[in-house]
PDB file of N, CA and C in Angstrom:
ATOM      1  N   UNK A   1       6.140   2.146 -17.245  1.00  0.00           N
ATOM      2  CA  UNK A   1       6.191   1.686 -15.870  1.00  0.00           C
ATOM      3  C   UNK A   1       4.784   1.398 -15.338  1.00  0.00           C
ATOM      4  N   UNK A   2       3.491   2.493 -16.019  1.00  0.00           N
ATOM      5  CA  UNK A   2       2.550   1.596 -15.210  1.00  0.00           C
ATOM      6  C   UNK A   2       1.854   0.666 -15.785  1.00  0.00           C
ATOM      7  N   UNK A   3       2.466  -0.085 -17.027  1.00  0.00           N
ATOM      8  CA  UNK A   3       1.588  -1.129 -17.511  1.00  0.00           C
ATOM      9  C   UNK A   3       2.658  -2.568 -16.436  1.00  0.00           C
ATOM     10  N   UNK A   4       3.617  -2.164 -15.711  1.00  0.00           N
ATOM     11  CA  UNK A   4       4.566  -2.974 -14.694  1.00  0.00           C
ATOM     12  C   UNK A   4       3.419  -2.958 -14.163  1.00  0.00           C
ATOM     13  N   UNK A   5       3.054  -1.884 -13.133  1.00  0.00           N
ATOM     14  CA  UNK A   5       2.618  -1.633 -11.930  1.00  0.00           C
ATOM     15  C   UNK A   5       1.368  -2.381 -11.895  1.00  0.00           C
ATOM     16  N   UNK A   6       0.721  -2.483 -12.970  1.00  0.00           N
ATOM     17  CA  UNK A   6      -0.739  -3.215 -13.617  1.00  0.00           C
ATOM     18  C   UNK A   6      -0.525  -4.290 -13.186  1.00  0.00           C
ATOM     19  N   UNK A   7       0.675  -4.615 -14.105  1.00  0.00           N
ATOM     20  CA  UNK A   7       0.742  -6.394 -13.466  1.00  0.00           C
ATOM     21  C   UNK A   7       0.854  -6.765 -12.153  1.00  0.00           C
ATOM     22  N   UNK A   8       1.755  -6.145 -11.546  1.00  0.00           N
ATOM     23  CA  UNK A   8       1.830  -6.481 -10.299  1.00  0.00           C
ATOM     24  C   UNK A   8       1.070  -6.267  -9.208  1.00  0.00           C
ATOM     25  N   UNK A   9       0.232  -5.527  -9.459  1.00  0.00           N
ATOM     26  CA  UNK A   9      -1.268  -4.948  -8.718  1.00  0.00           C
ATOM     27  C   UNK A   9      -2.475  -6.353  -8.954  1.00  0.00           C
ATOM     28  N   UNK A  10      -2.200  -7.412 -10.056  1.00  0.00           N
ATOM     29  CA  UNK A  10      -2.952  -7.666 -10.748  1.00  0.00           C
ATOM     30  C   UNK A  10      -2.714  -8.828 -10.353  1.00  0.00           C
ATOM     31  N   UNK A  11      -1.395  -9.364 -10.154  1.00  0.00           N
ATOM     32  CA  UNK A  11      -1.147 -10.340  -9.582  1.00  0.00           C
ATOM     33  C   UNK A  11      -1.104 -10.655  -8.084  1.00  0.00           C
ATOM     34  N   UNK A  12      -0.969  -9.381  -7.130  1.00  0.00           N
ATOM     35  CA  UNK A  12      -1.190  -8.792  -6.118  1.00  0.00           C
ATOM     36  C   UNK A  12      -2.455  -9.256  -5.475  1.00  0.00           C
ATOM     37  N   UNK A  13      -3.503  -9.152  -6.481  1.00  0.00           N
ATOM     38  CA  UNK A  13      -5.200  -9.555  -6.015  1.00  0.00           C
ATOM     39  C   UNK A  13      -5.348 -10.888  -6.544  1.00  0.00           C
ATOM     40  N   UNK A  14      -4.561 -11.464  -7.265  1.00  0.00           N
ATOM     41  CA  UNK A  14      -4.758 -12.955  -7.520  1.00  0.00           C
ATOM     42  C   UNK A  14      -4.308 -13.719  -6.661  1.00  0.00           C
ATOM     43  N   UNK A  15      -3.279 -13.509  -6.170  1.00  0.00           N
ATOM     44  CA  UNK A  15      -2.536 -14.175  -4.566  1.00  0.00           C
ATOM     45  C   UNK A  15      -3.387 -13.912  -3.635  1.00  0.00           C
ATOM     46  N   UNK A  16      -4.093 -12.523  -3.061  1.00  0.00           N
ATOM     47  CA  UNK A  16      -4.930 -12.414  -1.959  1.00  0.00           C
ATOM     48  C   UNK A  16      -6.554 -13.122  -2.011  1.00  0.00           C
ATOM     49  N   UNK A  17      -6.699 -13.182  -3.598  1.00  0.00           N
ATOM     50  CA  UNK A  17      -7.889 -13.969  -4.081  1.00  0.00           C
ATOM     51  C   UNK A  17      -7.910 -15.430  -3.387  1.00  0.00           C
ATOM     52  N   UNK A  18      -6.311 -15.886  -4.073  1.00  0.00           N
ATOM     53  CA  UNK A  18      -5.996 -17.831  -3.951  1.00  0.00           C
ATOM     54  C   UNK A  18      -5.219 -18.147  -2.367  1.00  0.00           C
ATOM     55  N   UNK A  19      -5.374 -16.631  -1.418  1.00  0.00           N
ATOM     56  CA  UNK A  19      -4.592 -17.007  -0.057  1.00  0.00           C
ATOM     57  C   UNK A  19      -3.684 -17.372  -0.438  1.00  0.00           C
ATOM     58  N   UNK A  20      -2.563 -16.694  -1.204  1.00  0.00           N
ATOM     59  CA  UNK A  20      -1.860 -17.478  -1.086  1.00  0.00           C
ATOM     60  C   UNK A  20      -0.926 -16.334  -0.190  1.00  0.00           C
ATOM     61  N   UNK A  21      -0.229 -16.386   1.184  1.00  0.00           N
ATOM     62  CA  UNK A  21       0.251 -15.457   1.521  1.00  0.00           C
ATOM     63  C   UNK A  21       1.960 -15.530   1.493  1.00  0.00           C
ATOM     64  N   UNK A  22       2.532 -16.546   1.546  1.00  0.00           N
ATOM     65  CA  UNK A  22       3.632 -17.248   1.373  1.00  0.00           C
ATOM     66  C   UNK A  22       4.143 -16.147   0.242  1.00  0.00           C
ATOM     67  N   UNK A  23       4.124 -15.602  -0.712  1.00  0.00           N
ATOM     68  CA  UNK A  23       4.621 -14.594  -1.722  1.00  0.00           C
ATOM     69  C   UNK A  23       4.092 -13.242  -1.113  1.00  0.00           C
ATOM     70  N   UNK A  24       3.368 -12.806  -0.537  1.00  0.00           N
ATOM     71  CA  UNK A  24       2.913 -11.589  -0.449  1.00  0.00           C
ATOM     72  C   UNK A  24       3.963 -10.986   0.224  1.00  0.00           C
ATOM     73  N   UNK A  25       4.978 -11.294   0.694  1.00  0.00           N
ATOM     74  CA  UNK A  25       6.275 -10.656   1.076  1.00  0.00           C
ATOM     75  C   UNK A  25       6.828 -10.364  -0.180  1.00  0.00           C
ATOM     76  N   UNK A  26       7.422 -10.850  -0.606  1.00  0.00           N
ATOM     77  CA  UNK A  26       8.169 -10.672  -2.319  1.00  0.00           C
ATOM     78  C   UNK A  26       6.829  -9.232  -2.870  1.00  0.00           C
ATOM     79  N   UNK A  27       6.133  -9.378  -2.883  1.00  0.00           N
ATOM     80  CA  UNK A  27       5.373  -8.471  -3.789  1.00  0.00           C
ATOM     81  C   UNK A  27       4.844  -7.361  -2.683  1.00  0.00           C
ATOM     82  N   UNK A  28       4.917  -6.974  -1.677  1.00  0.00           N
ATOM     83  CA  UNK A  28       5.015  -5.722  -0.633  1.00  0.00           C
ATOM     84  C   UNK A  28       6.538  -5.091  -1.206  1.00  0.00           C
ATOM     85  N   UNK A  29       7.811  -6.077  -1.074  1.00  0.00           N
ATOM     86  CA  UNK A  29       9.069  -5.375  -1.229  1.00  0.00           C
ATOM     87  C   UNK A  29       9.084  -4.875  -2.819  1.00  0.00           C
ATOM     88  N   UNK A  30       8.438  -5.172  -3.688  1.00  0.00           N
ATOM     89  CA  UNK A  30       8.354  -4.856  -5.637  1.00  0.00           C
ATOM     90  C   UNK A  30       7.199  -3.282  -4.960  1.00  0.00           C
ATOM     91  N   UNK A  31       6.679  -3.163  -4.210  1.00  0.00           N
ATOM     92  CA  UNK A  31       5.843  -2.259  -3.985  1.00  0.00           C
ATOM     93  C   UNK A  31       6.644  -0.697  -3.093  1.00  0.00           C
ATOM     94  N   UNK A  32       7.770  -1.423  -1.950  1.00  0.00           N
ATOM     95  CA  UNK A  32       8.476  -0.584  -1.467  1.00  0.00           C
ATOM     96  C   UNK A  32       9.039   0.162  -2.621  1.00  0.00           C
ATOM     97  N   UNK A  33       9.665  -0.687  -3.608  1.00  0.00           N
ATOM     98  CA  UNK A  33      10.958  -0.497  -4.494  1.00  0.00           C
ATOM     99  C   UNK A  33      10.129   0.786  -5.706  1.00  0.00           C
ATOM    100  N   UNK A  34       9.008   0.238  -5.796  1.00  0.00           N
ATOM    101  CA  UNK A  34       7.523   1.277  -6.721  1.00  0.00           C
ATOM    102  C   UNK A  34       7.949   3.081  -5.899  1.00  0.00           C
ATOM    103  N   UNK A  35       7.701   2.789  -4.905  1.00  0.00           N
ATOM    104  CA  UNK A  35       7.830   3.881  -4.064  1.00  0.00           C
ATOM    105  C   UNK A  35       8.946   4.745  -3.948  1.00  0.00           C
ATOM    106  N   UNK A  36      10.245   3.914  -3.574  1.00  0.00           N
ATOM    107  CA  UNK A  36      11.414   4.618  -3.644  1.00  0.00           C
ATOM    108  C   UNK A  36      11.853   5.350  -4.951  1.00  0.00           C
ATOM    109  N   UNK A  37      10.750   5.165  -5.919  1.00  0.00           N
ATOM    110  CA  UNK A  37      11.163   5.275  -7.651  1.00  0.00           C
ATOM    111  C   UNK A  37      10.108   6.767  -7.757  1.00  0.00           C
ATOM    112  N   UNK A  38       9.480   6.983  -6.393  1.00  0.00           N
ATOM    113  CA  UNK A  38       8.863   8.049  -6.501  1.00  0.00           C
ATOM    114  C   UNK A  38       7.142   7.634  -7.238  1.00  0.00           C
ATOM    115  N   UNK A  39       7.086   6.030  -7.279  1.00  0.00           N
ATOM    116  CA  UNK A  39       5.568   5.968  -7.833  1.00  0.00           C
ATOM    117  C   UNK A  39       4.577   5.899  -6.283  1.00  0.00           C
ATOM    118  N   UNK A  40       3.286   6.516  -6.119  1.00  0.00           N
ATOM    119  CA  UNK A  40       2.145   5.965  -5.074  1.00  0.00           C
ATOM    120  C   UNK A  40       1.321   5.304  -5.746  1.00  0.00           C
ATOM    121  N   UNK A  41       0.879   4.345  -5.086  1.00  0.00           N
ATOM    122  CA  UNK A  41      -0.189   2.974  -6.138  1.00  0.00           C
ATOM    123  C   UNK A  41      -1.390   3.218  -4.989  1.00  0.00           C
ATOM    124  N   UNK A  42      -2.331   3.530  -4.882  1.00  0.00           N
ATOM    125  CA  UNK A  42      -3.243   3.363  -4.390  1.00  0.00           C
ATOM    126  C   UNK A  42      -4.584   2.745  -4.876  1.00  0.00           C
ATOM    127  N   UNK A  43      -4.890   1.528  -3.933  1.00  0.00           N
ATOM    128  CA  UNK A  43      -5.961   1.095  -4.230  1.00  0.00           C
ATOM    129  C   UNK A  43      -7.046   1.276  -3.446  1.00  0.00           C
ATOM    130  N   UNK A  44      -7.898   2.032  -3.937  1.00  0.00           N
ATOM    131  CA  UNK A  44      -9.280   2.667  -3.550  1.00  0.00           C
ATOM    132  C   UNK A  44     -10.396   2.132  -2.790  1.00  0.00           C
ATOM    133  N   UNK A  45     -10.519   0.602  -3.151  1.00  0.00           N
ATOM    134  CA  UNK A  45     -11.295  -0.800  -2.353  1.00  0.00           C
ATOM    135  C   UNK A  45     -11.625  -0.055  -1.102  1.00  0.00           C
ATOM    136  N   UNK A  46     -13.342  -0.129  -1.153  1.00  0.00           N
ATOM    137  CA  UNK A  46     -14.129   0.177  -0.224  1.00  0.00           C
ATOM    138  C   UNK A  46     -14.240   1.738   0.463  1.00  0.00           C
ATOM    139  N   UNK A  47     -13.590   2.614  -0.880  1.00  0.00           N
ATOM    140  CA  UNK A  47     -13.958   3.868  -0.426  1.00  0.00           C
ATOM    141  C   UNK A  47     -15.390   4.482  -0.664  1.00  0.00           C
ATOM    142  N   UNK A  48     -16.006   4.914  -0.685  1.00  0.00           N
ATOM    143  CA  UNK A  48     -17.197   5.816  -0.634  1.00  0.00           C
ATOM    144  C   UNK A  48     -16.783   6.874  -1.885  1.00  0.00           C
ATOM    145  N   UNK A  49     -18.040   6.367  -2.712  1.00  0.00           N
ATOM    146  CA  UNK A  49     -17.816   6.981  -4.529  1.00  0.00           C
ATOM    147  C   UNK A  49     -18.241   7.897  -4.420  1.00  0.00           C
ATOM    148  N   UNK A  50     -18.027   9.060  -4.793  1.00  0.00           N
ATOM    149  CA  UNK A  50     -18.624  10.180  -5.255  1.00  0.00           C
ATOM    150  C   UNK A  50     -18.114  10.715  -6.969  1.00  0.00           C
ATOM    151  N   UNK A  51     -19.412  11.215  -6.962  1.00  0.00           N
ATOM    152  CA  UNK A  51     -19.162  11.500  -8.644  1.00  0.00           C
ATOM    153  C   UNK A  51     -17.566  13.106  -8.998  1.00  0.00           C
ATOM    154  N   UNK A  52     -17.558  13.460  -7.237  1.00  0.00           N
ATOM    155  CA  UNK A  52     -16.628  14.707  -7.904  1.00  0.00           C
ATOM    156  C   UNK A  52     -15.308  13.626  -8.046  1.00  0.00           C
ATOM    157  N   UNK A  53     -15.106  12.707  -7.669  1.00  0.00           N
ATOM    158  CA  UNK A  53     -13.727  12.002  -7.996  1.00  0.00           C
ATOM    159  C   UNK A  53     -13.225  12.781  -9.096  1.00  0.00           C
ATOM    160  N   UNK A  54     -12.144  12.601  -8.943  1.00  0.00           N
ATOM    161  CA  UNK A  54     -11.497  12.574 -10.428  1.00  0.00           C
ATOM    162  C   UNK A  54     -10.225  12.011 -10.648  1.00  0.00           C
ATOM    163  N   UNK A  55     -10.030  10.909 -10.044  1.00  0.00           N
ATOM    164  CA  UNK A  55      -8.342  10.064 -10.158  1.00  0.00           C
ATOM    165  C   UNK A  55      -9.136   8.640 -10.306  1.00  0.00           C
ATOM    166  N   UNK A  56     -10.495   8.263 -10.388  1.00  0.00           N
ATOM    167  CA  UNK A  56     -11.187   7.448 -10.926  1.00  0.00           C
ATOM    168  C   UNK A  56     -12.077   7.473 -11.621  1.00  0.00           C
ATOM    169  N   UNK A  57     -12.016   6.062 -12.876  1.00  0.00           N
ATOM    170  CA  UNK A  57     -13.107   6.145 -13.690  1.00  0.00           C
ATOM    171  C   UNK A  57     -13.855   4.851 -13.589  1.00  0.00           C
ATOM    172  N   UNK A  58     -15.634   5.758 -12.858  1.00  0.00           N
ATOM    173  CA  UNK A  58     -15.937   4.618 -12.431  1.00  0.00           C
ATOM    174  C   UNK A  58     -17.218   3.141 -13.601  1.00  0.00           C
ATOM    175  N   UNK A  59     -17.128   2.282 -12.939  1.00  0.00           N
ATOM    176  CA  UNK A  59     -18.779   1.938 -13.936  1.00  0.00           C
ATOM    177  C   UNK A  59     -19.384   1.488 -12.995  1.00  0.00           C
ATOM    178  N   UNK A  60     -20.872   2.070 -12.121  1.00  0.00           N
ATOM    179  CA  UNK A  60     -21.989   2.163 -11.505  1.00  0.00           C
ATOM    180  C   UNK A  60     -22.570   0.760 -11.952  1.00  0.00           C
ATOM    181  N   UNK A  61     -22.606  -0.234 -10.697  1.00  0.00           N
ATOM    182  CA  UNK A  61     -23.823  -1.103 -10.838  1.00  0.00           C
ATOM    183  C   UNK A  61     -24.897  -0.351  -9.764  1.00  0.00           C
ATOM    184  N   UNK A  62     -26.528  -0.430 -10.260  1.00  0.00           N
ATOM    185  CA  UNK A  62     -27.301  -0.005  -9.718  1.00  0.00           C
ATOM    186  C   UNK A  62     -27.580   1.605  -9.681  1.00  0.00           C
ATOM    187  N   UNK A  63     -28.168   2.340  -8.720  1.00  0.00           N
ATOM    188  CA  UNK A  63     -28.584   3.518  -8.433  1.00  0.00           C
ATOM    189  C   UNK A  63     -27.679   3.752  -7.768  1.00  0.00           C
ATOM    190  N   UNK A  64     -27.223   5.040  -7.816  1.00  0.00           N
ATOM    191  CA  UNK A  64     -25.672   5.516  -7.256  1.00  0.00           C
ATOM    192  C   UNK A  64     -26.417   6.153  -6.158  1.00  0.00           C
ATOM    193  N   UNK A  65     -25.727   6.156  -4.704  1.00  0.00           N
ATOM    194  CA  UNK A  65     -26.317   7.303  -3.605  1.00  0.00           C
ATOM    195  C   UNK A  65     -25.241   7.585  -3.012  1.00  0.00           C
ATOM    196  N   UNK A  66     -25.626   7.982  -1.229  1.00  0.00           N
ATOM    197  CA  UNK A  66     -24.252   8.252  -0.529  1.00  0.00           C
ATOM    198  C   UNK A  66     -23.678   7.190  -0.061  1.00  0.00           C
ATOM    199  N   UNK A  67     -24.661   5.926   0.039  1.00  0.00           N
ATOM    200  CA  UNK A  67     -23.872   4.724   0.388  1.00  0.00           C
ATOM    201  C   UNK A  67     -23.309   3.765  -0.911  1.00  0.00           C
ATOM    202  N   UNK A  68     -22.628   4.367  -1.794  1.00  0.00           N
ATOM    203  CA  UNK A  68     -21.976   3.859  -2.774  1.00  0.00           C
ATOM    204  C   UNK A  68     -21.122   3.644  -2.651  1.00  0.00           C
ATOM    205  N   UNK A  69     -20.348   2.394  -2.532  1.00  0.00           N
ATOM    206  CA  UNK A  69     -18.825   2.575  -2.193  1.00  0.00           C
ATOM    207  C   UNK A  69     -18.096   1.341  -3.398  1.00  0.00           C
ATOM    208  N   UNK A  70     -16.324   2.147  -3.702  1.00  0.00           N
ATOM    209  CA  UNK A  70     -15.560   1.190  -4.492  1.00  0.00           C
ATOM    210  C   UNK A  70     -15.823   0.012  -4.120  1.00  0.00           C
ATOM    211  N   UNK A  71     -16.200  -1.062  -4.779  1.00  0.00           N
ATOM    212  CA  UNK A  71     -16.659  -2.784  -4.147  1.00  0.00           C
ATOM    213  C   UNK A  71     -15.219  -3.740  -5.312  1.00  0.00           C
ATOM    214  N   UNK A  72     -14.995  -2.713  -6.537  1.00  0.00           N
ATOM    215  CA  UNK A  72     -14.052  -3.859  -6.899  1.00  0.00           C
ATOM    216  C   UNK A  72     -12.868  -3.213  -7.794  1.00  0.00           C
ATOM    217  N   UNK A  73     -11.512  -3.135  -7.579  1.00  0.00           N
ATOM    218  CA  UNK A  73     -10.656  -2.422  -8.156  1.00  0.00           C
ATOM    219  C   UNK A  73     -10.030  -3.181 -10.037  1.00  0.00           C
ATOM    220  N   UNK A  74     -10.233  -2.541 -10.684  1.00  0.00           N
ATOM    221  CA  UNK A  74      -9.706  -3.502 -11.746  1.00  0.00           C
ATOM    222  C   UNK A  74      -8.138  -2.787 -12.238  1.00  0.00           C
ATOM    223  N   UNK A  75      -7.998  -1.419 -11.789  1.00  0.00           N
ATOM    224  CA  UNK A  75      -6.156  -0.733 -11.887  1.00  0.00           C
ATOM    225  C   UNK A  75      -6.561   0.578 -11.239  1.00  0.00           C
ATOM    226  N   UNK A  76      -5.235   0.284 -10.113  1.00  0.00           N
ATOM    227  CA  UNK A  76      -5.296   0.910  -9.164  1.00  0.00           C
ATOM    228  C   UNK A  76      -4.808   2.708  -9.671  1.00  0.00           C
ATOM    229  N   UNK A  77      -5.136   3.403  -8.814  1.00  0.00           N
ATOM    230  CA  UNK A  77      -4.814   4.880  -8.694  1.00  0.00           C
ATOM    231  C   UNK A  77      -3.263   4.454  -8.865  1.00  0.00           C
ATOM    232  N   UNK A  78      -2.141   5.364 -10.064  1.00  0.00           N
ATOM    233  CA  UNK A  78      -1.255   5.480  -9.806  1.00  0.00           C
ATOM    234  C   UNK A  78      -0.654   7.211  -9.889  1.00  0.00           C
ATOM    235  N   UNK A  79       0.282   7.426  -8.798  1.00  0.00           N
ATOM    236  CA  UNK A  79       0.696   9.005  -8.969  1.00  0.00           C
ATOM    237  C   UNK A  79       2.106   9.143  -9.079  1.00  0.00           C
ATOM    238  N   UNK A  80       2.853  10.465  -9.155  1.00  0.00           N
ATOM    239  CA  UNK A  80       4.167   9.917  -9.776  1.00  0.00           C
ATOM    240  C   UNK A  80       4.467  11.292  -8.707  1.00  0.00           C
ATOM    241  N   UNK A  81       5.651  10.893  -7.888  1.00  0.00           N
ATOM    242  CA  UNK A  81       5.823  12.148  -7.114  1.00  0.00           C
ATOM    243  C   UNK A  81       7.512  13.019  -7.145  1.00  0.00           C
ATOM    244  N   UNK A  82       7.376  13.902  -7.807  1.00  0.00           N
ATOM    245  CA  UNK A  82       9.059  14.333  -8.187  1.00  0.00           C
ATOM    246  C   UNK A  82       8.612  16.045  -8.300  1.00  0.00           C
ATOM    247  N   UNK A  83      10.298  16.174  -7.837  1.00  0.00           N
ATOM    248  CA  UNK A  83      10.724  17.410  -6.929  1.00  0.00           C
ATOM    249  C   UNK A  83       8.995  17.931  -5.887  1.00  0.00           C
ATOM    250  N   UNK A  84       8.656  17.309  -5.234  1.00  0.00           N
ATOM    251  CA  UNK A  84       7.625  17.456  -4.342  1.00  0.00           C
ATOM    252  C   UNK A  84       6.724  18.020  -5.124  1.00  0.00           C
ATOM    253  N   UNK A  85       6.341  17.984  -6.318  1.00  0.00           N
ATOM    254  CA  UNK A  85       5.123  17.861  -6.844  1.00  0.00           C
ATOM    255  C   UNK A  85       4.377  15.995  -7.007  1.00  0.00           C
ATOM    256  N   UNK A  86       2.841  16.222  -6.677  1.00  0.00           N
ATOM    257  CA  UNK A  86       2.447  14.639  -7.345  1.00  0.00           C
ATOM    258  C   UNK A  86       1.859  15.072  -8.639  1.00  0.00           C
ATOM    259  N   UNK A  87       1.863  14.257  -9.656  1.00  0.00           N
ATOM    260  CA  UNK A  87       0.773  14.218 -10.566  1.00  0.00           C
ATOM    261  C   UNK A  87       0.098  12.519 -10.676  1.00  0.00           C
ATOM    262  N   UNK A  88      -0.743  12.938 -11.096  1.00  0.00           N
ATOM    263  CA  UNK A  88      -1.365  11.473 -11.682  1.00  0.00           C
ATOM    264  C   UNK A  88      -0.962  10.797 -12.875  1.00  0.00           C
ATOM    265  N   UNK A  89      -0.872   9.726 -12.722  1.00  0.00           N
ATOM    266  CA  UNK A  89      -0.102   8.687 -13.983  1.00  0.00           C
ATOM    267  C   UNK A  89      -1.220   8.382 -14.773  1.00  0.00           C
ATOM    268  N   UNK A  90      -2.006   7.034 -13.820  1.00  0.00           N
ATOM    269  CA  UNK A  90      -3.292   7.182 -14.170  1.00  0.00           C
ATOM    270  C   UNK A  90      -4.276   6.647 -13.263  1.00  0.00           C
ATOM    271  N   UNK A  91      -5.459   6.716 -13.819  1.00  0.00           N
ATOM    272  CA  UNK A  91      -6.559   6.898 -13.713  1.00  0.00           C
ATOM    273  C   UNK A  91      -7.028   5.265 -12.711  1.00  0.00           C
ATOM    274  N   UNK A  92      -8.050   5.026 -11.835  1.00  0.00           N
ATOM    275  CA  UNK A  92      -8.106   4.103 -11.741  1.00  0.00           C
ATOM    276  C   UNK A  92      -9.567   3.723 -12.281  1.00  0.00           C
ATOM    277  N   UNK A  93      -9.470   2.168 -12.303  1.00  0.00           N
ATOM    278  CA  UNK A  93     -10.679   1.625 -12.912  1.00  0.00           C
ATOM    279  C   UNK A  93     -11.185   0.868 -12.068  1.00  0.00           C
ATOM    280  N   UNK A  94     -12.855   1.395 -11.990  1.00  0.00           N
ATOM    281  CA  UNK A  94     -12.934   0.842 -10.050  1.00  0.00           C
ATOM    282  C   UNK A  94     -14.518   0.013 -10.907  1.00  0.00           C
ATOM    283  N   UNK A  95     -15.531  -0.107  -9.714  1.00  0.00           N
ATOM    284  CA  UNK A  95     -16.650  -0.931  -9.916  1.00  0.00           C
ATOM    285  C   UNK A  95     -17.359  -0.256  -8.376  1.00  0.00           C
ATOM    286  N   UNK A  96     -18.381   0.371  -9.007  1.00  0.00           N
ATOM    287  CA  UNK A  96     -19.364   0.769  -7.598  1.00  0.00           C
ATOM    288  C   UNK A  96     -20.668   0.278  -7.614  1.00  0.00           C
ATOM    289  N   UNK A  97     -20.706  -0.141  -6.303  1.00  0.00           N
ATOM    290  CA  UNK A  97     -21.999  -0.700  -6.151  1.00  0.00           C
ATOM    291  C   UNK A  97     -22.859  -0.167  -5.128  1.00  0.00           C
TER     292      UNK A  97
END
């Protein structure tokens, strides 16, 4: 399921890349439907990196400080949430600058 979620995350930023907004309805409701299945997809874009993360793996352009922040998501945080426990699916693959 999350090599699905890949794609559609993936195609997700190729539509918001090409404006194209006309589909971004269709692919919010593939995202509800993610959810009701008990998956959270979170994409990290423009959070503030710190090295204690640990639901991302990052690769550092430049000198890392406190003003480091996620600048580019390549697969998003996914978590899997059943009988009210979450765990992590996987890992995300971010870009800090």
């Amino acid at each position: 399921m999350t090599e699905i979620i890949n794609q559609v995350f993936a195609l997700d930023l190729k539509m918001k890349k090409d404006n194209n907004d006309s589909l971004n309805r269709y692919v919010d409701r593939i995202y509800h439907e993610f959810e009701a299945m008990g998956f959270q997809i979170v994409n990290p874009i423009g959070q503030a990196y710190r090295n204690e993360m640990t639901d991302v793996e990052a690769n550092i352009i430049g000198d890392l400080s406190r003003k480091s922040k996620i600048t580019k998501v390549l697969k998003p945080v996914i978590y899997q949430v059943e009988n009210n426990e979450t765990r992590l699916l996987q890992k995300g693959i971010v870009i800090v600058e």
